[in-house]
PDB file of N, CA and C in Angstrom:
ATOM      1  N   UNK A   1     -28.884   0.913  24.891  1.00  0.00           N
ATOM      2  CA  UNK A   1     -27.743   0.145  24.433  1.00  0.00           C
ATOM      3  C   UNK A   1     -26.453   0.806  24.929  1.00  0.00           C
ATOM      4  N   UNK A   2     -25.263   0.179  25.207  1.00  0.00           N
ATOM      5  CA  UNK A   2     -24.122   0.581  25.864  1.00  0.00           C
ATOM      6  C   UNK A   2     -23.270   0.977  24.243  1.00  0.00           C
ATOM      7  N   UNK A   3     -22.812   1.719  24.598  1.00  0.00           N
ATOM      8  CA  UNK A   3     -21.829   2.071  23.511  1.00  0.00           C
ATOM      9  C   UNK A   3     -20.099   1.619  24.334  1.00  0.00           C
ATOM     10  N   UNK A   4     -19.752   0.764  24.190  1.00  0.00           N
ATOM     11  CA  UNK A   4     -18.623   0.511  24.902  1.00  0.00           C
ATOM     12  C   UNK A   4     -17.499   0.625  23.320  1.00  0.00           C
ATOM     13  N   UNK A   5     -16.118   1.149  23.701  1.00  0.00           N
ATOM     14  CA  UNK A   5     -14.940   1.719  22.623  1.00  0.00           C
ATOM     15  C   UNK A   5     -14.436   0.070  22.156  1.00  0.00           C
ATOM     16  N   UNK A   6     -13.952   0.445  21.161  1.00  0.00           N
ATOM     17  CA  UNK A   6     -13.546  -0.677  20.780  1.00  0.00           C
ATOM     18  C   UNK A   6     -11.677  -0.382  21.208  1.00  0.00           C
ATOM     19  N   UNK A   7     -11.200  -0.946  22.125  1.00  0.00           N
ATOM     20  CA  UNK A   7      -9.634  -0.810  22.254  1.00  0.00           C
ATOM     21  C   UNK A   7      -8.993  -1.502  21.309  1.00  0.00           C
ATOM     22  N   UNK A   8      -7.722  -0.682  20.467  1.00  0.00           N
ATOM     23  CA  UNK A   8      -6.821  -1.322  19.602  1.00  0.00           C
ATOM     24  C   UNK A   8      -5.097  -0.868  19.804  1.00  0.00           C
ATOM     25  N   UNK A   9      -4.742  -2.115  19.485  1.00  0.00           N
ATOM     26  CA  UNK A   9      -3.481  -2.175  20.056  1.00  0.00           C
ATOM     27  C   UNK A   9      -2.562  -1.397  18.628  1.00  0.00           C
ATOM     28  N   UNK A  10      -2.542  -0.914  18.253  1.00  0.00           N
ATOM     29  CA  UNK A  10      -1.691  -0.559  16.717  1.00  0.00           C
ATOM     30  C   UNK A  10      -0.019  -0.743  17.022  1.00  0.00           C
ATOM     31  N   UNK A  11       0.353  -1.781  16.118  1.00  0.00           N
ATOM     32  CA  UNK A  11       2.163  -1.846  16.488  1.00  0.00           C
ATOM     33  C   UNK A  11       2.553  -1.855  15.219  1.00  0.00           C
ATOM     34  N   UNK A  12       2.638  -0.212  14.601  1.00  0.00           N
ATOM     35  CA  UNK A  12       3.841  -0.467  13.753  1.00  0.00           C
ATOM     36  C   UNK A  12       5.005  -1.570  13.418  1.00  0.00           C
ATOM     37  N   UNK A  13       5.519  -1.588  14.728  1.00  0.00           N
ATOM     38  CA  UNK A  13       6.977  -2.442  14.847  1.00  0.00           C
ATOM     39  C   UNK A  13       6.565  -3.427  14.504  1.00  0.00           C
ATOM     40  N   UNK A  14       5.534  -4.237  13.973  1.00  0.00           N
ATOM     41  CA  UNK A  14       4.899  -5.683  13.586  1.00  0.00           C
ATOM     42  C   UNK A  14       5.304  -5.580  12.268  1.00  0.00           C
ATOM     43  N   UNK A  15       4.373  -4.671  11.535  1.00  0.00           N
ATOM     44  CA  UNK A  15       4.290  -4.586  10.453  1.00  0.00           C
ATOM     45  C   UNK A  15       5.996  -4.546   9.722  1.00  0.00           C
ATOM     46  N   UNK A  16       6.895  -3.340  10.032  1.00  0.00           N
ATOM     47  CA  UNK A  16       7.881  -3.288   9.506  1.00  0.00           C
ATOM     48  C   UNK A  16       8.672  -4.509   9.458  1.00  0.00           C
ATOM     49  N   UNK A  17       9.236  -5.260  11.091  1.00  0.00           N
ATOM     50  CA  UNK A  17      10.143  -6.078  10.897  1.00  0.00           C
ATOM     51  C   UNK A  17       9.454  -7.065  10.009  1.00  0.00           C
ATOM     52  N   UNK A  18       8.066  -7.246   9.726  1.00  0.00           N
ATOM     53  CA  UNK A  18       7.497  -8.013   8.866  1.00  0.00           C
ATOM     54  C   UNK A  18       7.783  -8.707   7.451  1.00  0.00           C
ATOM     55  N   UNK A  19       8.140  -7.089   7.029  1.00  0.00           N
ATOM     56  CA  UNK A  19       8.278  -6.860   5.814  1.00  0.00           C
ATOM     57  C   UNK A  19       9.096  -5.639   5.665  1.00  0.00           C
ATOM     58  N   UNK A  20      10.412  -5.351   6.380  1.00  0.00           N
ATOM     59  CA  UNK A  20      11.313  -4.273   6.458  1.00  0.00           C
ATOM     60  C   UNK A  20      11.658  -3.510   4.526  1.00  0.00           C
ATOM     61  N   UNK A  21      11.632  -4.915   3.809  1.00  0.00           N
ATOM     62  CA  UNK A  21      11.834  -4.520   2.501  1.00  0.00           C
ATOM     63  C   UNK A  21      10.815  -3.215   1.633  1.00  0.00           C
ATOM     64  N   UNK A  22       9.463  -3.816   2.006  1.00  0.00           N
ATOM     65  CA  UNK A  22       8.507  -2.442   1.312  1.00  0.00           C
ATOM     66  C   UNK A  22       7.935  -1.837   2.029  1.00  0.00           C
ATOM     67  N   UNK A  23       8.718  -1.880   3.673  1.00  0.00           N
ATOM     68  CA  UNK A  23       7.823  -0.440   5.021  1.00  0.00           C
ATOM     69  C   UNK A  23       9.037  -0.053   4.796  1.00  0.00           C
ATOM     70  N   UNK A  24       9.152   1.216   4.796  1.00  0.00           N
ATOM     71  CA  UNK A  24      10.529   1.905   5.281  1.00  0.00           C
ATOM     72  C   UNK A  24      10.379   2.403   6.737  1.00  0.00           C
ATOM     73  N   UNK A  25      11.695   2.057   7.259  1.00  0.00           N
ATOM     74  CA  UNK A  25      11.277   2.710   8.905  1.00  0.00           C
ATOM     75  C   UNK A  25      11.030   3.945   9.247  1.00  0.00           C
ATOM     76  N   UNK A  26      11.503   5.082   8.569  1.00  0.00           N
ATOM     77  CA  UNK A  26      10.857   6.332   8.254  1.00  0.00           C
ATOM     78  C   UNK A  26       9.323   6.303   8.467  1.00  0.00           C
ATOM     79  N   UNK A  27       9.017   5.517   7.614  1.00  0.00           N
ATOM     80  CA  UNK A  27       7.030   5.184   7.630  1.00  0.00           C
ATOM     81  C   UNK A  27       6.853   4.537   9.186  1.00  0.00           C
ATOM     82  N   UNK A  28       7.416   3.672   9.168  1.00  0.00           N
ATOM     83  CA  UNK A  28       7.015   2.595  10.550  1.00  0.00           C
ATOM     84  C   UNK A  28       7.116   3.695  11.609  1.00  0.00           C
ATOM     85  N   UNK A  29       8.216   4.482  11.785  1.00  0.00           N
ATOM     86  CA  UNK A  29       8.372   5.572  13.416  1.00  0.00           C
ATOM     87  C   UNK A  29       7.762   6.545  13.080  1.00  0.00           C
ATOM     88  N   UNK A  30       7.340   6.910  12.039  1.00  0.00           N
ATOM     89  CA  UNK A  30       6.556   8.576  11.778  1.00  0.00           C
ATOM     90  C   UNK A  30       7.151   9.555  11.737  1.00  0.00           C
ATOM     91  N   UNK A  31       7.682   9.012  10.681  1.00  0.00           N
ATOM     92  CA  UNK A  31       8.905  10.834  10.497  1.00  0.00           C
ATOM     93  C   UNK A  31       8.907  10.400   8.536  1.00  0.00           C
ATOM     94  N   UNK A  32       8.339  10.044   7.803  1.00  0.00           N
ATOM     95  CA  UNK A  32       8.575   9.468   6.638  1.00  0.00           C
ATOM     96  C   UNK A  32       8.418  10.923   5.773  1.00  0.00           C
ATOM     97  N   UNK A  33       8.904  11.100   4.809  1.00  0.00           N
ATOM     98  CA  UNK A  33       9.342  12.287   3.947  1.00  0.00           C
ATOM     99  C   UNK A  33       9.279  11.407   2.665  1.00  0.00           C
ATOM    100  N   UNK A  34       9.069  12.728   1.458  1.00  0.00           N
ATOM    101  CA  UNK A  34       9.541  12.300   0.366  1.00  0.00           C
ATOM    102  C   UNK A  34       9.157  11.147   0.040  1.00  0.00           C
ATOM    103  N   UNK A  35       9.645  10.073  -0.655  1.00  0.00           N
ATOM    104  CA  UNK A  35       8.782   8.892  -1.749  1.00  0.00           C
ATOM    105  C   UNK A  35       8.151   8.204  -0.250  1.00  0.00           C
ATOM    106  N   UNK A  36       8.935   8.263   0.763  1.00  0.00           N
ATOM    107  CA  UNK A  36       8.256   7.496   1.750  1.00  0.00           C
ATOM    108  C   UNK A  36       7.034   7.484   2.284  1.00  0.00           C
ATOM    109  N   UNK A  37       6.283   8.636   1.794  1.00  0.00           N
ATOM    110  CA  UNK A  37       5.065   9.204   2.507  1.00  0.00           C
ATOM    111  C   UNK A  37       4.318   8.582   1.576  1.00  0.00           C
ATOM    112  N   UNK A  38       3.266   7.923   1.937  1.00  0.00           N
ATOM    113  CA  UNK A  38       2.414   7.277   1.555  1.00  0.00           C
ATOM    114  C   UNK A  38       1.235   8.137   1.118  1.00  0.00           C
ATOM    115  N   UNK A  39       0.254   8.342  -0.623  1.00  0.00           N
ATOM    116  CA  UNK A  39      -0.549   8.542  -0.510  1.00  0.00           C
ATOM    117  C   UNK A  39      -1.964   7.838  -1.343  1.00  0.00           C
ATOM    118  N   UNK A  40      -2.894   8.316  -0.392  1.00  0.00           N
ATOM    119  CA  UNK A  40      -4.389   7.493  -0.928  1.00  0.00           C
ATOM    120  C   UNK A  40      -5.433   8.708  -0.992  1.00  0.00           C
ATOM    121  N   UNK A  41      -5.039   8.626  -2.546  1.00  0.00           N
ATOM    122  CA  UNK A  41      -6.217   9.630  -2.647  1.00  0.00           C
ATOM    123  C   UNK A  41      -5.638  11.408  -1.932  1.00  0.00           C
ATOM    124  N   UNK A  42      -6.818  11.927  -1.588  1.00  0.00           N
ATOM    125  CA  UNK A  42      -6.506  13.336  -0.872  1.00  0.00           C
ATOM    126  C   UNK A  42      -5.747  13.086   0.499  1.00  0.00           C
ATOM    127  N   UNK A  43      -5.408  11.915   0.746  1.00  0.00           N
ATOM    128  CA  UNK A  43      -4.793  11.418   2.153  1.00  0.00           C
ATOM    129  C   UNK A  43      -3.262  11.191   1.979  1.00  0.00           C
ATOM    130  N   UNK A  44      -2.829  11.915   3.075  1.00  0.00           N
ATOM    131  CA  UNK A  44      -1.223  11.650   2.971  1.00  0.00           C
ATOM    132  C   UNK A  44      -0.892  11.045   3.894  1.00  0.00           C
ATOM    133  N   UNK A  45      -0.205  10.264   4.069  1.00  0.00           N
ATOM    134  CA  UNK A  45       0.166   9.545   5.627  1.00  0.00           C
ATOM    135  C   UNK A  45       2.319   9.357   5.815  1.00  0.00           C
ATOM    136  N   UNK A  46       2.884   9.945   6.204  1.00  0.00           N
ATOM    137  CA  UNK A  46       4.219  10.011   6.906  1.00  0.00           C
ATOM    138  C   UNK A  46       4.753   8.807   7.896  1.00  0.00           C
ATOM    139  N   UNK A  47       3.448   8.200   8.382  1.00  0.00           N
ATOM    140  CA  UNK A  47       2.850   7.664   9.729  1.00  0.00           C
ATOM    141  C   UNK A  47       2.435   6.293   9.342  1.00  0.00           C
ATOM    142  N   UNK A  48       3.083   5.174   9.553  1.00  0.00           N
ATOM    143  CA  UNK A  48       2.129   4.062   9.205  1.00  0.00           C
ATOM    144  C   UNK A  48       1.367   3.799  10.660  1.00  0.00           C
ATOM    145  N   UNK A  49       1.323   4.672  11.670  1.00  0.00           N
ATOM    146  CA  UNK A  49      -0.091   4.695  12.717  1.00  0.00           C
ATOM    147  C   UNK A  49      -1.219   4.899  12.319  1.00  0.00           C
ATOM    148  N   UNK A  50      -0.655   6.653  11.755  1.00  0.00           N
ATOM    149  CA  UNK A  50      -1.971   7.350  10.931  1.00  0.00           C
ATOM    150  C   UNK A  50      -2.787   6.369   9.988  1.00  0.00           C
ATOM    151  N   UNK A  51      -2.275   5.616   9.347  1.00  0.00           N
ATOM    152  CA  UNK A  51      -2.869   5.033   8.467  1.00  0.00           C
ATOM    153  C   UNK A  51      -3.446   3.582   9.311  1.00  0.00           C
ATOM    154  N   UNK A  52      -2.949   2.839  10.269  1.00  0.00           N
ATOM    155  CA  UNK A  52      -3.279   1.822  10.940  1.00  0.00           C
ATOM    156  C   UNK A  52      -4.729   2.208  11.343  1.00  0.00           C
ATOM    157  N   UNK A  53      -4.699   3.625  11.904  1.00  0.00           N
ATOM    158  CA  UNK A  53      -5.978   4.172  12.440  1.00  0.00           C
ATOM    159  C   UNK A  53      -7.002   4.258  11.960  1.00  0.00           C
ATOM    160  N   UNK A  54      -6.701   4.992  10.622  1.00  0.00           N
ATOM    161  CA  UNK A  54      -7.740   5.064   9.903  1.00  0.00           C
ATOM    162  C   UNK A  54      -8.400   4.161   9.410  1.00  0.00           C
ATOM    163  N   UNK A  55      -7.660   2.988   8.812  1.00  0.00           N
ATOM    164  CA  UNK A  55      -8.114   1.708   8.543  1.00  0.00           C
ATOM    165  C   UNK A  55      -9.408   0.750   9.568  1.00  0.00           C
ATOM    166  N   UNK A  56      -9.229   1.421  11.025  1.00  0.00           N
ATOM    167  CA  UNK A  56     -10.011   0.668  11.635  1.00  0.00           C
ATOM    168  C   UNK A  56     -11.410   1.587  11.650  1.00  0.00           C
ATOM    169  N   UNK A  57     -10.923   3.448  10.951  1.00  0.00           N
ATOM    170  CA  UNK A  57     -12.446   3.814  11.132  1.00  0.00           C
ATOM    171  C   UNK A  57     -13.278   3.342  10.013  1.00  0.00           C
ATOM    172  N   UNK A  58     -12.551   3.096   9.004  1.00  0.00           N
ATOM    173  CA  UNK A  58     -12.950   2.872   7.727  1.00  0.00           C
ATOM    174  C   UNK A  58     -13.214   1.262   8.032  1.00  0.00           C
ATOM    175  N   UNK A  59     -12.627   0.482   8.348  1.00  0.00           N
ATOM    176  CA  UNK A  59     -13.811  -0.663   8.383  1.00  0.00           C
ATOM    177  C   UNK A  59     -14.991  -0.619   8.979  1.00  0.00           C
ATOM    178  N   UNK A  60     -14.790   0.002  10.535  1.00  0.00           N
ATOM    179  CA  UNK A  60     -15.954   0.236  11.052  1.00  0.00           C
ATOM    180  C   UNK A  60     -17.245   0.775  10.105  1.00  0.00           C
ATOM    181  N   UNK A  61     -16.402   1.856   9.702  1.00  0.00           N
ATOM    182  CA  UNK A  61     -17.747   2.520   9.097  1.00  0.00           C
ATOM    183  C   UNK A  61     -18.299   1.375   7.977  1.00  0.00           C
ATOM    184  N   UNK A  62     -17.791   0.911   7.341  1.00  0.00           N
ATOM    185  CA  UNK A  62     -17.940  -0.691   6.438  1.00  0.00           C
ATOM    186  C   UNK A  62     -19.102  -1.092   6.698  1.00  0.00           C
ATOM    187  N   UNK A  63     -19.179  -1.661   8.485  1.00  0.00           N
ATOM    188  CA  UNK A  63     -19.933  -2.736   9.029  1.00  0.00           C
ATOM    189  C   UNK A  63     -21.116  -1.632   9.924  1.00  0.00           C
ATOM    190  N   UNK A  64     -21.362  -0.192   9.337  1.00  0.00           N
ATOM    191  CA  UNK A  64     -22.488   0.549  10.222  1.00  0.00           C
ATOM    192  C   UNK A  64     -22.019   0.486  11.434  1.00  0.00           C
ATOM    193  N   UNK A  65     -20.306   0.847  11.698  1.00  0.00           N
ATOM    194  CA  UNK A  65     -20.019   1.309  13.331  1.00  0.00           C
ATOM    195  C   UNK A  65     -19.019   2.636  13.163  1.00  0.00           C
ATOM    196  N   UNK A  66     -20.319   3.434  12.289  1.00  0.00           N
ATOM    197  CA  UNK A  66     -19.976   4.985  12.338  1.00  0.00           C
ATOM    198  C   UNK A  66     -19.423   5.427  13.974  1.00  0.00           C
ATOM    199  N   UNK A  67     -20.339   5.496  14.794  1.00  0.00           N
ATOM    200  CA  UNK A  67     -20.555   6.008  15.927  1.00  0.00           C
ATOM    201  C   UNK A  67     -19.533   5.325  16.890  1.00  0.00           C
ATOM    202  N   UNK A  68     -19.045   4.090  16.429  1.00  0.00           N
ATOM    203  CA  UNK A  68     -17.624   3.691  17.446  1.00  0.00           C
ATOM    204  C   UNK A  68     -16.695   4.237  17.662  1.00  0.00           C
ATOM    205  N   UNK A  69     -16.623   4.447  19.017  1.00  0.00           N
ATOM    206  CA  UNK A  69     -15.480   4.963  19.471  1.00  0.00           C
ATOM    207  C   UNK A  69     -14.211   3.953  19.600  1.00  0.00           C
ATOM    208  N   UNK A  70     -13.288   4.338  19.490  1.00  0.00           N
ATOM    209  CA  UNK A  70     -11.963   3.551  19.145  1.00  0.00           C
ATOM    210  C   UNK A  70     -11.221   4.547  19.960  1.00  0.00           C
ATOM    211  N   UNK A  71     -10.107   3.541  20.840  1.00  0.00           N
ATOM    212  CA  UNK A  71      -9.222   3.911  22.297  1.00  0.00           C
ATOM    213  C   UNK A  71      -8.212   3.186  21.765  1.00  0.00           C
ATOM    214  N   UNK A  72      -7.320   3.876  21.361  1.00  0.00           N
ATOM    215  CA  UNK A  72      -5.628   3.617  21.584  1.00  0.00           C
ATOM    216  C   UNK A  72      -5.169   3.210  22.780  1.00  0.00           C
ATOM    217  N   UNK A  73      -5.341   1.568  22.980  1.00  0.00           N
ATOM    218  CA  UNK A  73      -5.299   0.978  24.225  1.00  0.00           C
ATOM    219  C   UNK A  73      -3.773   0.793  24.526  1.00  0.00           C
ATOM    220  N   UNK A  74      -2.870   0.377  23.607  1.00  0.00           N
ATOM    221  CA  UNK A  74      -1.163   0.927  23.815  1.00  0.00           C
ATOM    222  C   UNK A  74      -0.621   0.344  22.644  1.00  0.00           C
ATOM    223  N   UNK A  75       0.639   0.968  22.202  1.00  0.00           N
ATOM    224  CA  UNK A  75       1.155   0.637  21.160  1.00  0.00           C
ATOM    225  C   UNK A  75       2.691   1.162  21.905  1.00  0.00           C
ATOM    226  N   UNK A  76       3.501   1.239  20.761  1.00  0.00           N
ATOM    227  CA  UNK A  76       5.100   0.983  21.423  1.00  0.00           C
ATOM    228  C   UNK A  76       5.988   0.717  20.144  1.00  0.00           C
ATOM    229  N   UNK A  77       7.304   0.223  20.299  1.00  0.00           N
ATOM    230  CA  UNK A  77       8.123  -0.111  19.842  1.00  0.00           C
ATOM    231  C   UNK A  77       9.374  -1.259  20.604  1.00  0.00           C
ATOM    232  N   UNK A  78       9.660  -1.855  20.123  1.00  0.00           N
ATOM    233  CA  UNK A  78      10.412  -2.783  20.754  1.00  0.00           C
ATOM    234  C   UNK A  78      12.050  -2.374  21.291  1.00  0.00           C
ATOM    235  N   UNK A  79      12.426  -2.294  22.533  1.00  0.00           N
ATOM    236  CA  UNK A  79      14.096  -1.344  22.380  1.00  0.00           C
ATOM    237  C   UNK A  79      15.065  -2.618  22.352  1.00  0.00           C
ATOM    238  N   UNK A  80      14.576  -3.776  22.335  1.00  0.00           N
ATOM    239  CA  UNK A  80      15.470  -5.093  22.610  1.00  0.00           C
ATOM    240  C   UNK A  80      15.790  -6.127  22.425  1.00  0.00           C
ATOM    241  N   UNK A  81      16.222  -7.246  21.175  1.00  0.00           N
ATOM    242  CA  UNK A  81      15.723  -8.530  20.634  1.00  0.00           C
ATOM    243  C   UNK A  81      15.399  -8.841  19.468  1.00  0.00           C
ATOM    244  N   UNK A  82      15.428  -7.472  18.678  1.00  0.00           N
ATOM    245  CA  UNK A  82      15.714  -8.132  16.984  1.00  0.00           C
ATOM    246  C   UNK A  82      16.434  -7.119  16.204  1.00  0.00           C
ATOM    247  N   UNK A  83      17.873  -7.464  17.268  1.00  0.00           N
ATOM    248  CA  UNK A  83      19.179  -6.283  16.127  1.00  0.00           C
ATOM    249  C   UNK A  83      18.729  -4.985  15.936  1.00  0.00           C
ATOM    250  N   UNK A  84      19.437  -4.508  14.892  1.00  0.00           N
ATOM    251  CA  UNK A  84      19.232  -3.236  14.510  1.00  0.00           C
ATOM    252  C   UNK A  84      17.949  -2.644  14.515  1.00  0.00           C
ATOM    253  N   UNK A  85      16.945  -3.386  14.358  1.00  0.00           N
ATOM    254  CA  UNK A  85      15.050  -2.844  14.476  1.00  0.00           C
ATOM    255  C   UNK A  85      14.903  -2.461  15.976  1.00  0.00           C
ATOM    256  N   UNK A  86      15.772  -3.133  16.768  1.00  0.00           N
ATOM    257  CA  UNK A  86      15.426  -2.877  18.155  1.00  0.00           C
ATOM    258  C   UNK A  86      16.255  -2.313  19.042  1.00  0.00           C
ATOM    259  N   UNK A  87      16.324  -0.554  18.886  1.00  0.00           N
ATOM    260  CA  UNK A  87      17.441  -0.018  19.647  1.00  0.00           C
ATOM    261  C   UNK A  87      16.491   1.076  20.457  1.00  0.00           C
ATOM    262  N   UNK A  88      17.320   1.159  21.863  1.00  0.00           N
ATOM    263  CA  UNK A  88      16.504   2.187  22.501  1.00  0.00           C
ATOM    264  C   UNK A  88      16.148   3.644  21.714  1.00  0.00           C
ATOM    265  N   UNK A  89      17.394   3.868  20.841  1.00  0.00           N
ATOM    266  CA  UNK A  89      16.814   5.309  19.947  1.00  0.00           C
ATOM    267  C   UNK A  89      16.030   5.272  18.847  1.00  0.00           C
ATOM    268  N   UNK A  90      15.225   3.930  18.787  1.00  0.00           N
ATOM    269  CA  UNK A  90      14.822   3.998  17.831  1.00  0.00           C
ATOM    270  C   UNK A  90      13.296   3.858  18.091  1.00  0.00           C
ATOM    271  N   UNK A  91      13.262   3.195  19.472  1.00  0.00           N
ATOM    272  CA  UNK A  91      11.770   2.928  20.393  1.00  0.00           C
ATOM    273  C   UNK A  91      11.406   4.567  21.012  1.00  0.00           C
ATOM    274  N   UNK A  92      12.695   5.405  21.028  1.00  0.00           N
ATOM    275  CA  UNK A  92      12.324   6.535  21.590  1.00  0.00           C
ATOM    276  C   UNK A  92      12.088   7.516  20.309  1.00  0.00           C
ATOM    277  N   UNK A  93      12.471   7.549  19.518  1.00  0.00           N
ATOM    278  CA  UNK A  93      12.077   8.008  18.318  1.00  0.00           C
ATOM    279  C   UNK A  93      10.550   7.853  17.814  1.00  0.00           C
ATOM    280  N   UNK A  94      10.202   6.299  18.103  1.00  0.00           N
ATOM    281  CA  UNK A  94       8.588   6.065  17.920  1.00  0.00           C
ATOM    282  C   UNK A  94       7.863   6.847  18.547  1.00  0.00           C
ATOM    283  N   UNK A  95       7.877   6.992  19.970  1.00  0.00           N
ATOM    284  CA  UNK A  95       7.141   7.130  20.741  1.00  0.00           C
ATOM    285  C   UNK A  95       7.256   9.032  21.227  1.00  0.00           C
ATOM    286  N   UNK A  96       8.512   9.694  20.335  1.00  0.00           N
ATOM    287  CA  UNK A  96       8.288  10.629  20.731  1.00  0.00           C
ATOM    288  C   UNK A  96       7.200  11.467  19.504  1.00  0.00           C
ATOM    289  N   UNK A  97       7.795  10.816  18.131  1.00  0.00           N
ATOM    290  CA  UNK A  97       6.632  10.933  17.185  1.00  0.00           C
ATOM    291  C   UNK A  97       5.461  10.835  17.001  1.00  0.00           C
ATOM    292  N   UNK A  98       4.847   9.432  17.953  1.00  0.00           N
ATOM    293  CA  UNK A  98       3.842   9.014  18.260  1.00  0.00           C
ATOM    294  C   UNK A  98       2.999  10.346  18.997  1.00  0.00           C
ATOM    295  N   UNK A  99       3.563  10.684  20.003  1.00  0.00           N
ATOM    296  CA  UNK A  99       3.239  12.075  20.863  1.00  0.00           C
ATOM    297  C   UNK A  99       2.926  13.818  19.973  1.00  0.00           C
ATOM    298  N   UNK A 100       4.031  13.465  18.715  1.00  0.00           N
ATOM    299  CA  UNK A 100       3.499  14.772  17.687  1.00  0.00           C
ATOM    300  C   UNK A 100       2.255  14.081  17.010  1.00  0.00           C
ATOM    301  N   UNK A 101       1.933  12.877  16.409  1.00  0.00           N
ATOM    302  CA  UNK A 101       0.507  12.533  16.247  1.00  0.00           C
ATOM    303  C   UNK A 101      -0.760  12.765  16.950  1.00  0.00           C
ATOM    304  N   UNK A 102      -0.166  12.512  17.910  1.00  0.00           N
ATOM    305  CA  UNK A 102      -1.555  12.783  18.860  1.00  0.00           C
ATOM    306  C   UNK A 102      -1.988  14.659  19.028  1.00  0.00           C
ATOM    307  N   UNK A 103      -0.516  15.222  18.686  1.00  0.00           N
ATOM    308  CA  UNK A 103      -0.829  16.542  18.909  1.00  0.00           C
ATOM    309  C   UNK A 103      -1.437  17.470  17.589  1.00  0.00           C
ATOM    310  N   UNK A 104      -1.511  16.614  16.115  1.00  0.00           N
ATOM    311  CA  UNK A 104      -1.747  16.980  15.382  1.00  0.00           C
ATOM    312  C   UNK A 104      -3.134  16.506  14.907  1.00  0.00           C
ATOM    313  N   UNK A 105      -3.088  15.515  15.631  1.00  0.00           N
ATOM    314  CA  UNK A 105      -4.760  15.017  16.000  1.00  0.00           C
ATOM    315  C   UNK A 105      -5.649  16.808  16.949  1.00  0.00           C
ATOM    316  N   UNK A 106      -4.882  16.509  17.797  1.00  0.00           N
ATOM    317  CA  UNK A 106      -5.476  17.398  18.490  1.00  0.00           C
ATOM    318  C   UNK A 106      -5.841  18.730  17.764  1.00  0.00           C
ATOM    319  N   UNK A 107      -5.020  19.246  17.414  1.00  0.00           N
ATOM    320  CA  UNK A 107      -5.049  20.876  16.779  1.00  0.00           C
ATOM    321  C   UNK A 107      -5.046  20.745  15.825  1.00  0.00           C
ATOM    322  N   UNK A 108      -5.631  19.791  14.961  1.00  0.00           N
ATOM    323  CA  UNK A 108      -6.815  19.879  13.258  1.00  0.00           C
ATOM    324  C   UNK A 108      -5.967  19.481  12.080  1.00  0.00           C
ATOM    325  N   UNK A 109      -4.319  19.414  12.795  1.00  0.00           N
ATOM    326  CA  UNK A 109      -3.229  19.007  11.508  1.00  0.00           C
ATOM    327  C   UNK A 109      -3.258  17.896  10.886  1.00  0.00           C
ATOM    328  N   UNK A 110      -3.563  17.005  10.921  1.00  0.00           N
ATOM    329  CA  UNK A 110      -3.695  15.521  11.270  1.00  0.00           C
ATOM    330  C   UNK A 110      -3.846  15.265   9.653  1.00  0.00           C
ATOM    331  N   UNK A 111      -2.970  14.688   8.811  1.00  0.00           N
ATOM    332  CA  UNK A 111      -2.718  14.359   7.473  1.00  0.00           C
ATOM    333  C   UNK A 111      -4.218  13.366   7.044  1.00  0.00           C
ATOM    334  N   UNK A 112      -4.105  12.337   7.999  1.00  0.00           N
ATOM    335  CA  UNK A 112      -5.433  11.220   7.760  1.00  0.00           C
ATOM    336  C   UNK A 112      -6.860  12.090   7.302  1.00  0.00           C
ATOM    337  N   UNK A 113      -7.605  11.106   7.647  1.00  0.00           N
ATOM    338  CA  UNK A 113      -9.094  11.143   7.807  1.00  0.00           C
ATOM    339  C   UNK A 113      -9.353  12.296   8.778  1.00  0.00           C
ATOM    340  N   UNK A 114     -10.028  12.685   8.969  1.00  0.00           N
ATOM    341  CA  UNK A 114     -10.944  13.683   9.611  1.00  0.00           C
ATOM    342  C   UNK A 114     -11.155  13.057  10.853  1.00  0.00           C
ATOM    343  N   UNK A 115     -10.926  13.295  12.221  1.00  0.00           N
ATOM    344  CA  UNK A 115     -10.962  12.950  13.152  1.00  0.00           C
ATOM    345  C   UNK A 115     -12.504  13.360  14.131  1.00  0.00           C
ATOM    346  N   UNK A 116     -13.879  13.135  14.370  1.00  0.00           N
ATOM    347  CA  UNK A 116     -14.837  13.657  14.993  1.00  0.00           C
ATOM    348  C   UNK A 116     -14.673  13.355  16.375  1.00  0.00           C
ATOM    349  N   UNK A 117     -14.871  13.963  17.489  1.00  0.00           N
ATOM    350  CA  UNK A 117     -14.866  13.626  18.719  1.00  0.00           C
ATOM    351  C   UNK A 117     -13.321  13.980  19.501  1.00  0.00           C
ATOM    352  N   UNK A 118     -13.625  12.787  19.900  1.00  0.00           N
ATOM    353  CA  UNK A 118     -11.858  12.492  20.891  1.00  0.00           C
ATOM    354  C   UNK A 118     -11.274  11.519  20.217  1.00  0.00           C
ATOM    355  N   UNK A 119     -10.448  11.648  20.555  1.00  0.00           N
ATOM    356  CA  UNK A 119      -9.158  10.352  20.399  1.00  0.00           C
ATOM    357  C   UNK A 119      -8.196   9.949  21.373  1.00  0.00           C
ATOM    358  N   UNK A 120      -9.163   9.168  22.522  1.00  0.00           N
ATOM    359  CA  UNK A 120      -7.973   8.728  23.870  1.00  0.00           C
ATOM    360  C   UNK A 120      -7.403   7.750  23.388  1.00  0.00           C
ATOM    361  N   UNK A 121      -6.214   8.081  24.491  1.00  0.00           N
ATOM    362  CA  UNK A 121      -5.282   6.580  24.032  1.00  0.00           C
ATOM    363  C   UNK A 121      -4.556   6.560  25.407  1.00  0.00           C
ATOM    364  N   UNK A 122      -4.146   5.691  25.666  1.00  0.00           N
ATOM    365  CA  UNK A 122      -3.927   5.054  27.494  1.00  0.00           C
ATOM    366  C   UNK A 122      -2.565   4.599  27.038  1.00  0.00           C
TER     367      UNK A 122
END
């Protein structure tokens, strides 16, 4: 049997302008502190990525797709087209945060779930 990754697109920036009233953008770019930090249980999340992520291992695991691999196929922020949500310092702010996630993935810091394996993302 092929084990092929399941690619997911995770866009914060959906969720917030969504519902800007109960995401704080703190949460949405990954820098969230204080009441903003979200927690579940022994899980803390700063990051509404971190938590986007986890959500997809935790369904998986739901439906017996322990063993799926999941690829951060691209995610982003918008720098252009809905006012104040969409400023270049604020898309660069995502994405430079986005980059301390991945590094806290890497070296065991990682607030979420327990990470096994790799975690590419393109």
């Amino acid at each position: 049997m092929n084990q092929y990754p399941l690619l997911y697109n995770p866009y914060p920036y959906f969720a917030y302008t969504g519902d800007p009233k109960h995401i704080p953008l703190s949460y949405a770019l990954g820098n969230a502190t204080g009441s903003d930090v979200v927690h579940d249980g022994d899980l803390q999340y700063n990051s509404l990525f971190d938590a986007m992520i986890d959500t997809i291992y935790v369904a998986a695991k739901k439906v017996g797709g322990e063993a799926l691999r999941i690829v951060v196929a691209k995610t982003g922020w918008s720098s252009a087209g809905n006012g104040n949500k969409t400023t270049i310092p604020i898309a660069r702010t995502y994405v430079n945060n986005g980059i301390h996630v991945l590094l806290k993935i890497f070296n065991g810091t990682f607030t979420g779930m327990p990470q096994t394996g790799t975690y590419p993302c393109y």
